[in-house]
PDB file of N, CA and C in Angstrom:
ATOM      1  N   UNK A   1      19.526  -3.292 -12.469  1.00  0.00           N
ATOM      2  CA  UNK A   1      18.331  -2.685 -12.994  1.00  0.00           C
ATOM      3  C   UNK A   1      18.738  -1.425 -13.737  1.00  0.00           C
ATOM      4  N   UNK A   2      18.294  -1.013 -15.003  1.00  0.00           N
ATOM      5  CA  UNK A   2      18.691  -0.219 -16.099  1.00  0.00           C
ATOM      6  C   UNK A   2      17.213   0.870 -15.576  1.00  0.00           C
ATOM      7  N   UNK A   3      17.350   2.148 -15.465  1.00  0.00           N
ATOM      8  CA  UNK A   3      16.291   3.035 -15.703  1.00  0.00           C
ATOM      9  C   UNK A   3      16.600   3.878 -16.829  1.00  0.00           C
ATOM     10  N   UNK A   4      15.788   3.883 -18.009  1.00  0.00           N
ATOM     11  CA  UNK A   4      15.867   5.249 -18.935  1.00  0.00           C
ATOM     12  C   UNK A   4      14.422   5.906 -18.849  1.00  0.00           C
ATOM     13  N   UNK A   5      14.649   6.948 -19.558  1.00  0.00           N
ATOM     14  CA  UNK A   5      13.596   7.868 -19.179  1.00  0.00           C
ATOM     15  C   UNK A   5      13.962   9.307 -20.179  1.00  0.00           C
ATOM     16  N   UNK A   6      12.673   8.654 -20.968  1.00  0.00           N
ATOM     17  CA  UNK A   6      12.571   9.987 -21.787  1.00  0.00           C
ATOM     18  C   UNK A   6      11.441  11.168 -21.853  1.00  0.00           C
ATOM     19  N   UNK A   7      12.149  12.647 -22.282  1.00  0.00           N
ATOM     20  CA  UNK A   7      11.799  13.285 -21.865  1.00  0.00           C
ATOM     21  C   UNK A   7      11.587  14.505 -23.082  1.00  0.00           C
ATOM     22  N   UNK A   8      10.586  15.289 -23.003  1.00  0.00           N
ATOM     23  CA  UNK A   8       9.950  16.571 -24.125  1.00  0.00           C
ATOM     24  C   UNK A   8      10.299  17.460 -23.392  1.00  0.00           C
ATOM     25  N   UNK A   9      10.709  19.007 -24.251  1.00  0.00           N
ATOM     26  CA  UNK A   9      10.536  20.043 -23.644  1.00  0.00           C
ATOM     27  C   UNK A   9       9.438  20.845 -24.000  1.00  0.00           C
ATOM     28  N   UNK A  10       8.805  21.451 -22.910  1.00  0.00           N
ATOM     29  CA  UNK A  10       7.318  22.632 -23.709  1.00  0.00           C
ATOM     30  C   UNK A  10       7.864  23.978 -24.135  1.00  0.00           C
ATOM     31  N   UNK A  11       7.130  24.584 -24.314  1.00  0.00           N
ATOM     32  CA  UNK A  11       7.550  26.031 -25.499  1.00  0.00           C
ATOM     33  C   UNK A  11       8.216  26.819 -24.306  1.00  0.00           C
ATOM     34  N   UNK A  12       8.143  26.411 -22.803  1.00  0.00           N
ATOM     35  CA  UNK A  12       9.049  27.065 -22.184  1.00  0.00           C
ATOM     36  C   UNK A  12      10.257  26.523 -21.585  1.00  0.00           C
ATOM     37  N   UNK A  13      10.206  25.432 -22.339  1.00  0.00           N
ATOM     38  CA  UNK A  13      11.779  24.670 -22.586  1.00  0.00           C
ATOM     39  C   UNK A  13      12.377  24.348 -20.888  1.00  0.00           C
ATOM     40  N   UNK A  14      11.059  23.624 -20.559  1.00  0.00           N
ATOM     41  CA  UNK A  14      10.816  23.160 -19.216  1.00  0.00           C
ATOM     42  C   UNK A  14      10.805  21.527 -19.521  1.00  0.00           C
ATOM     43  N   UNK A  15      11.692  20.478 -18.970  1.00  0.00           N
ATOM     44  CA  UNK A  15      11.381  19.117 -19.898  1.00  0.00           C
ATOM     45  C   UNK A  15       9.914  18.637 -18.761  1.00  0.00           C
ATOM     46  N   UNK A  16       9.406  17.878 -19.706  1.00  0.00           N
ATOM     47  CA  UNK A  16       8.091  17.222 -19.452  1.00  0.00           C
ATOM     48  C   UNK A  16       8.678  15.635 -19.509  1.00  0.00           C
ATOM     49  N   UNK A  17       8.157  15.140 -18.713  1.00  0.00           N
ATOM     50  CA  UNK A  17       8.282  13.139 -18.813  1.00  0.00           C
ATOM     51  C   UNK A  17       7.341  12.844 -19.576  1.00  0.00           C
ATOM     52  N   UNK A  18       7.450  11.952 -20.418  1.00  0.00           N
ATOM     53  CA  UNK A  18       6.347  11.123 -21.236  1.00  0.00           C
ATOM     54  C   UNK A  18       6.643   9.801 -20.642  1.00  0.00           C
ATOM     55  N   UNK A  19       7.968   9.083 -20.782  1.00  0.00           N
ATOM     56  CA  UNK A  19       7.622   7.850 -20.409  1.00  0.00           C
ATOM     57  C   UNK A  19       8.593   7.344 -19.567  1.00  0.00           C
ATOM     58  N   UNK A  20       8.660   6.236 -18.637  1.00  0.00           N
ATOM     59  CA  UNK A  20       9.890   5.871 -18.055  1.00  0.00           C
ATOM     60  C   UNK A  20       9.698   4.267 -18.437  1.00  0.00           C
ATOM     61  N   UNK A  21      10.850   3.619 -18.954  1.00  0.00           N
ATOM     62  CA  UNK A  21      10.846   2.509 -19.227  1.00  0.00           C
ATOM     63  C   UNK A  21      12.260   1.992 -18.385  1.00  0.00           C
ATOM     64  N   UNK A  22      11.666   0.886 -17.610  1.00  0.00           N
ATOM     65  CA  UNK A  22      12.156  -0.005 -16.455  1.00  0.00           C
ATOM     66  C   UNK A  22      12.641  -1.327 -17.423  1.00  0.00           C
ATOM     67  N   UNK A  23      14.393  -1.522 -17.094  1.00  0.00           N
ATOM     68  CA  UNK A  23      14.035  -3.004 -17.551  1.00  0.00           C
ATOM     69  C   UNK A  23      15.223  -3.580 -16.562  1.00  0.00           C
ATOM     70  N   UNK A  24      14.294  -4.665 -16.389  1.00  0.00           N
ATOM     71  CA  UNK A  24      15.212  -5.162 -14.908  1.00  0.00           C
ATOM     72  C   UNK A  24      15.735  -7.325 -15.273  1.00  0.00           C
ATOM     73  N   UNK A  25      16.241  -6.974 -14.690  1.00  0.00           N
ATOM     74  CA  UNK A  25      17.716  -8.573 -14.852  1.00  0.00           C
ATOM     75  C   UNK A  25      17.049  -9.469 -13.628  1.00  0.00           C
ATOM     76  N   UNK A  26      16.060 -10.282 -13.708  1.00  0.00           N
ATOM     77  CA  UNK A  26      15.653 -11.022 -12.720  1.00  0.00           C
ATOM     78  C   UNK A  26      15.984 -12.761 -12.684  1.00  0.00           C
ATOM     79  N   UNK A  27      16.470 -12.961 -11.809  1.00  0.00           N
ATOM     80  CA  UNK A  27      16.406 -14.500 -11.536  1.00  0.00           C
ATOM     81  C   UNK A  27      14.968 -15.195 -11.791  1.00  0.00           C
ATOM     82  N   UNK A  28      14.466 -16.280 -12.523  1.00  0.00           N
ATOM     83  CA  UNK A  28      13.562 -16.818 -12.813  1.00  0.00           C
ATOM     84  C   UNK A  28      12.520 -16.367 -11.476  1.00  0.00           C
ATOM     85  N   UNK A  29      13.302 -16.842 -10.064  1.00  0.00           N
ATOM     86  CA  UNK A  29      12.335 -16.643  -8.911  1.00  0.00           C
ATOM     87  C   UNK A  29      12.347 -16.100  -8.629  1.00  0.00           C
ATOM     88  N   UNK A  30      12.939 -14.819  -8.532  1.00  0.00           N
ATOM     89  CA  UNK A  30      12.166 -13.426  -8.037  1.00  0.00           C
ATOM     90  C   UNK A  30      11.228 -13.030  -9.183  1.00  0.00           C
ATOM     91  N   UNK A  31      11.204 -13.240 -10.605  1.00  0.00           N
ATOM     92  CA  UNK A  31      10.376 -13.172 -11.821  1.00  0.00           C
ATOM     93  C   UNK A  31       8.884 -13.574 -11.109  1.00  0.00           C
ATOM     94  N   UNK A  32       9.027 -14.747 -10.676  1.00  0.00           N
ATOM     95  CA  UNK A  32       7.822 -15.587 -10.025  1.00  0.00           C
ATOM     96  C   UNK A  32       7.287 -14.517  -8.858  1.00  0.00           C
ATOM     97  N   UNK A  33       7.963 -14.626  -7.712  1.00  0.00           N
ATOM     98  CA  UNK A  33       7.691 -13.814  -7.036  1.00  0.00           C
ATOM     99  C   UNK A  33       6.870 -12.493  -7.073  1.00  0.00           C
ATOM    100  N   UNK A  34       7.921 -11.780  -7.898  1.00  0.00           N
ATOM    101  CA  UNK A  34       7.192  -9.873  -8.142  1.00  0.00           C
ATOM    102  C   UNK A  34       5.956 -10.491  -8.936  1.00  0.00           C
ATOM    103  N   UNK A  35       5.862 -11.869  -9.994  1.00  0.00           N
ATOM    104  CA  UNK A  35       4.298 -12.201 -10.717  1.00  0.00           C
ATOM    105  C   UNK A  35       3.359 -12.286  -9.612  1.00  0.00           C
ATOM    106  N   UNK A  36       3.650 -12.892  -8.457  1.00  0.00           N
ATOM    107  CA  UNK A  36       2.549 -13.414  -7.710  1.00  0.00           C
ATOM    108  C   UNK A  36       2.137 -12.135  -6.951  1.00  0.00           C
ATOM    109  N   UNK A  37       3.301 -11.090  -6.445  1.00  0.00           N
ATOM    110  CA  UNK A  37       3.324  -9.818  -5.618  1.00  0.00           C
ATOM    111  C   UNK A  37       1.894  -8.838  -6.657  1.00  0.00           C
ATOM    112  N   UNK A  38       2.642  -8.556  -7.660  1.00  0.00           N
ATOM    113  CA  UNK A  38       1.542  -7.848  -8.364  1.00  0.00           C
ATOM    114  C   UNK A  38       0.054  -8.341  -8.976  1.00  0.00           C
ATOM    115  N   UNK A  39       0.123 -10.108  -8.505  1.00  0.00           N
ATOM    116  CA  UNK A  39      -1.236 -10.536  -8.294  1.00  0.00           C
ATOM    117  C   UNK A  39      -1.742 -10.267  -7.385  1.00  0.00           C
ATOM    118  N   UNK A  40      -1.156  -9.897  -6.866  1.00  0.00           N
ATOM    119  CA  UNK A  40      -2.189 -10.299  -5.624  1.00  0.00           C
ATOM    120  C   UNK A  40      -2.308  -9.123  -4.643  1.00  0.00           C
ATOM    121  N   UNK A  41      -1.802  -7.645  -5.259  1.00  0.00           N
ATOM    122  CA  UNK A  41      -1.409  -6.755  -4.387  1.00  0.00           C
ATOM    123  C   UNK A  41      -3.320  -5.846  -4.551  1.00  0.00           C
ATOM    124  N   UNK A  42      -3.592  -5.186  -4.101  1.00  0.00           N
ATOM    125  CA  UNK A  42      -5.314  -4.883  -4.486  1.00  0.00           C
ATOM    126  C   UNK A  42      -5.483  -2.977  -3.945  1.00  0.00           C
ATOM    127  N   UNK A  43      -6.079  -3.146  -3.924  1.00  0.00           N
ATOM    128  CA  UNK A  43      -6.884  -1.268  -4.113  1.00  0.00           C
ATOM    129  C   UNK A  43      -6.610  -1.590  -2.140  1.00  0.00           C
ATOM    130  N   UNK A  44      -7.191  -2.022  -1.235  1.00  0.00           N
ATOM    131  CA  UNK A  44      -6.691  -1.641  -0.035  1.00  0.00           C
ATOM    132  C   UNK A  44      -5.109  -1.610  -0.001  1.00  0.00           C
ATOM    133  N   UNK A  45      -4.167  -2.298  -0.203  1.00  0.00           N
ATOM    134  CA  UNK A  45      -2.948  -2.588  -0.239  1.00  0.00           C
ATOM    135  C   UNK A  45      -2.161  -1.005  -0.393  1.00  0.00           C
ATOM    136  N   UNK A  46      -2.604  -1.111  -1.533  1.00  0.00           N
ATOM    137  CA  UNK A  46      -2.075   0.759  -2.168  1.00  0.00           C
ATOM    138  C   UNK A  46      -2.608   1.451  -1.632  1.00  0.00           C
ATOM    139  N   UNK A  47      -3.687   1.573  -1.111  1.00  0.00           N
ATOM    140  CA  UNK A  47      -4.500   2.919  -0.287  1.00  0.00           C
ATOM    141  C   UNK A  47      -4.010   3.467   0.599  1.00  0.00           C
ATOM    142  N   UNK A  48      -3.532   2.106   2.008  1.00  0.00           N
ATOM    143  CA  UNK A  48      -2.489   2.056   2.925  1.00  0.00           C
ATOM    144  C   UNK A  48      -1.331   2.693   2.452  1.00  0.00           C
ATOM    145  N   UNK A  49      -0.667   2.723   1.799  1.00  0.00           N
ATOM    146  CA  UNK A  49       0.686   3.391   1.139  1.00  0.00           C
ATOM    147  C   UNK A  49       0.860   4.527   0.474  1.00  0.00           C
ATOM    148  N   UNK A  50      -0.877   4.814   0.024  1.00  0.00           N
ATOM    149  CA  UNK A  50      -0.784   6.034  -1.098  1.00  0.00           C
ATOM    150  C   UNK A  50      -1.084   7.264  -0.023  1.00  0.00           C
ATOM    151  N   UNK A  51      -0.444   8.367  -1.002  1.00  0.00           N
ATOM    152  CA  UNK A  51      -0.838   9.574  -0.419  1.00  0.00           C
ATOM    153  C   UNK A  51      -2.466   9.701  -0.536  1.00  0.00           C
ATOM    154  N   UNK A  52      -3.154   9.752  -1.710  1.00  0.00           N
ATOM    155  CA  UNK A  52      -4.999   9.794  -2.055  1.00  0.00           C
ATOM    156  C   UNK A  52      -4.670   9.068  -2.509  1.00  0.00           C
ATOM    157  N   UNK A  53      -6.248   8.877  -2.920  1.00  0.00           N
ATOM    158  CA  UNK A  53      -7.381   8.254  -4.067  1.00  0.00           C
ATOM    159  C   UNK A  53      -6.191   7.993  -5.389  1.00  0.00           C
ATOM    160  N   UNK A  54      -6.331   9.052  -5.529  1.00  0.00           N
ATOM    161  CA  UNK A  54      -5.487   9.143  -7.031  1.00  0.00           C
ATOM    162  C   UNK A  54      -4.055   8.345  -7.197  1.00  0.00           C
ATOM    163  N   UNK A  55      -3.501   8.701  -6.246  1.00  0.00           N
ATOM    164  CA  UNK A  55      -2.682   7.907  -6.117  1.00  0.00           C
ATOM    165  C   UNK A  55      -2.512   6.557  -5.926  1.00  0.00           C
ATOM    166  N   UNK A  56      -3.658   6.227  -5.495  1.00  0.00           N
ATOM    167  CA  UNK A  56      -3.981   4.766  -5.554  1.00  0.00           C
ATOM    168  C   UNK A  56      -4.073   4.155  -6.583  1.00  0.00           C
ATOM    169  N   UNK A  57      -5.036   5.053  -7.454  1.00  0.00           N
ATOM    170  CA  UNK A  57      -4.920   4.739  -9.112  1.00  0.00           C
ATOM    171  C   UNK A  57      -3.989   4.596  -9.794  1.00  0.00           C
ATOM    172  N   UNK A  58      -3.300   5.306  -9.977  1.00  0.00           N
ATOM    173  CA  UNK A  58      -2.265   4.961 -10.560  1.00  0.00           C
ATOM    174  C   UNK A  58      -0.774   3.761  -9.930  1.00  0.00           C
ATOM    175  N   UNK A  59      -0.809   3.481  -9.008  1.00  0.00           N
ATOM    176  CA  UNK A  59      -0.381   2.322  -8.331  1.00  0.00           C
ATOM    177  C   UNK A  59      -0.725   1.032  -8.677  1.00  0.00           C
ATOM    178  N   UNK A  60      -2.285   0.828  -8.735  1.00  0.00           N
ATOM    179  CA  UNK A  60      -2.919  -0.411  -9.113  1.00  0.00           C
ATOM    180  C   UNK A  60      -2.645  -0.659 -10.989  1.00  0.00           C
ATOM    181  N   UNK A  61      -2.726   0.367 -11.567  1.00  0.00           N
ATOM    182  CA  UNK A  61      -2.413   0.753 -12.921  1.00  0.00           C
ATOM    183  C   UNK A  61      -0.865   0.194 -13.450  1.00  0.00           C
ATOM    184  N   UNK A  62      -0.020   0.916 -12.685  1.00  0.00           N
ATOM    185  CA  UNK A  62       1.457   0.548 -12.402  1.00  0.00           C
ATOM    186  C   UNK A  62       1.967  -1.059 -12.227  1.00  0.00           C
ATOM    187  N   UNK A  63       1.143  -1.547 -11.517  1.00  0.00           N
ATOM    188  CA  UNK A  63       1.201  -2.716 -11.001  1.00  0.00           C
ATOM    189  C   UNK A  63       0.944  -3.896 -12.275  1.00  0.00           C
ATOM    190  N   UNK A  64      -0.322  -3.237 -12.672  1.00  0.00           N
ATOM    191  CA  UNK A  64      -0.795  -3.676 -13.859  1.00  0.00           C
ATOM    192  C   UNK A  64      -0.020  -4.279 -15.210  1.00  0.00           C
ATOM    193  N   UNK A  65       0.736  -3.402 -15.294  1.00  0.00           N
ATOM    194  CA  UNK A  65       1.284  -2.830 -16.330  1.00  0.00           C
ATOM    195  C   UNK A  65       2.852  -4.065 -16.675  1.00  0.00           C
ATOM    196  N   UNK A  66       3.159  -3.804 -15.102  1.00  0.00           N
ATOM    197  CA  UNK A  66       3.892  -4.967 -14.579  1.00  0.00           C
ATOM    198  C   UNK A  66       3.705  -6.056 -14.559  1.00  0.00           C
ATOM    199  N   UNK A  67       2.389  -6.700 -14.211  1.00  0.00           N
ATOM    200  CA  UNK A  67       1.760  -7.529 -14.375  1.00  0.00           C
ATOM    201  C   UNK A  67       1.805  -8.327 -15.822  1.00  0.00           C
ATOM    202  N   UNK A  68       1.144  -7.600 -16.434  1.00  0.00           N
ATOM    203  CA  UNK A  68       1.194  -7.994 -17.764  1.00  0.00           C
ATOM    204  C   UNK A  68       2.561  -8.354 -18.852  1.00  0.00           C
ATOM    205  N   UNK A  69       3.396  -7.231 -18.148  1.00  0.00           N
ATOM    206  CA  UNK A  69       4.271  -7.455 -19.222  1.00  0.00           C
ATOM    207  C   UNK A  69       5.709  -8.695 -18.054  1.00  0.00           C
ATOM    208  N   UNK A  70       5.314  -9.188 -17.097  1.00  0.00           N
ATOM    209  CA  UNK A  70       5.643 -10.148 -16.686  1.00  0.00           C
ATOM    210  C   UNK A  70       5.349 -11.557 -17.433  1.00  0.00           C
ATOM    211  N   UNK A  71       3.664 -11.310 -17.564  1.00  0.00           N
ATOM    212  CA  UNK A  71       2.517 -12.823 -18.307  1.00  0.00           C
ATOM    213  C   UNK A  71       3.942 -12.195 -19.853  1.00  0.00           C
ATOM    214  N   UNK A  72       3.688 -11.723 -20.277  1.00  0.00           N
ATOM    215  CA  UNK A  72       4.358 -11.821 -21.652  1.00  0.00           C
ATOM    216  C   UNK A  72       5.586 -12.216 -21.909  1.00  0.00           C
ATOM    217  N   UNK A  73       6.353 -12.409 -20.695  1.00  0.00           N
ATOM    218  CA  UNK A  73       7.229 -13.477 -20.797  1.00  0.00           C
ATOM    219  C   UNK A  73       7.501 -14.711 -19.947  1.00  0.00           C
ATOM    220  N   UNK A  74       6.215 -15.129 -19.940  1.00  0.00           N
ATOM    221  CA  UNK A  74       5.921 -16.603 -19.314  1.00  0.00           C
ATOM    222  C   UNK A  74       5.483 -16.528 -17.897  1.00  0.00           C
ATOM    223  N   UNK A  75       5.836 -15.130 -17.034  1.00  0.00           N
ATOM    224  CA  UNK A  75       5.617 -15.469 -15.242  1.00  0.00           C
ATOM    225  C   UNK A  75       4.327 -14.974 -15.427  1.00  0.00           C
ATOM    226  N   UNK A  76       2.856 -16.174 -15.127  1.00  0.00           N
ATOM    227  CA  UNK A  76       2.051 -15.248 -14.876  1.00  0.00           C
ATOM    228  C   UNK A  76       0.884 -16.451 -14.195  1.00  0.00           C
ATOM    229  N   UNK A  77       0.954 -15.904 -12.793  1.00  0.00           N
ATOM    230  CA  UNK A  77       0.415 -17.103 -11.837  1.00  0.00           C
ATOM    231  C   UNK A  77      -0.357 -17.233 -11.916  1.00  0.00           C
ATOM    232  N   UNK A  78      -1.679 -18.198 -11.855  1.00  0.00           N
ATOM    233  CA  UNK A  78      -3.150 -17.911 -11.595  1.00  0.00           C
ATOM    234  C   UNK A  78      -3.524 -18.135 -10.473  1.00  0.00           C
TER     235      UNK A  78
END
């Protein structure tokens, strides 16, 4: 699994994250797998795990995100 992660500095030349882009080397079936995991994972699931609310949000979001860009290369269960 490759992590990059890029990053801004503000006028006090403090770096800020904008984005982290994940790209990961999966066997067809774990592909399947993490598709069906992030189907099926829901707002109680993350709540249990999250620190808040908010954090929940952005988990289910995360998941999402994953989700989708799984369907965009074929794993995407119904």
């Amino acid at each position: 699994m490759a992590l990059a992660v890029s990053a801004r500095h503000n006028s006090k030349g403090t770096a800020t994250m904008e984005h982290v882009i994940v790209t990961v080397d999966l066997p067809p079936e774990q592909a399947w797998a993490l598709a069906q995991l992030v189907k099926r994972i829901g707002w109680a699931e993350c709540l249990s795990l999250a620190e808040n609310a908010e954090q929940t949000g952005l988990m289910i979001q995360a998941a999402e995100r994953v989700r989708r860009a799984l369907a965009e290369v074929g794993y995407s269960p119904r």
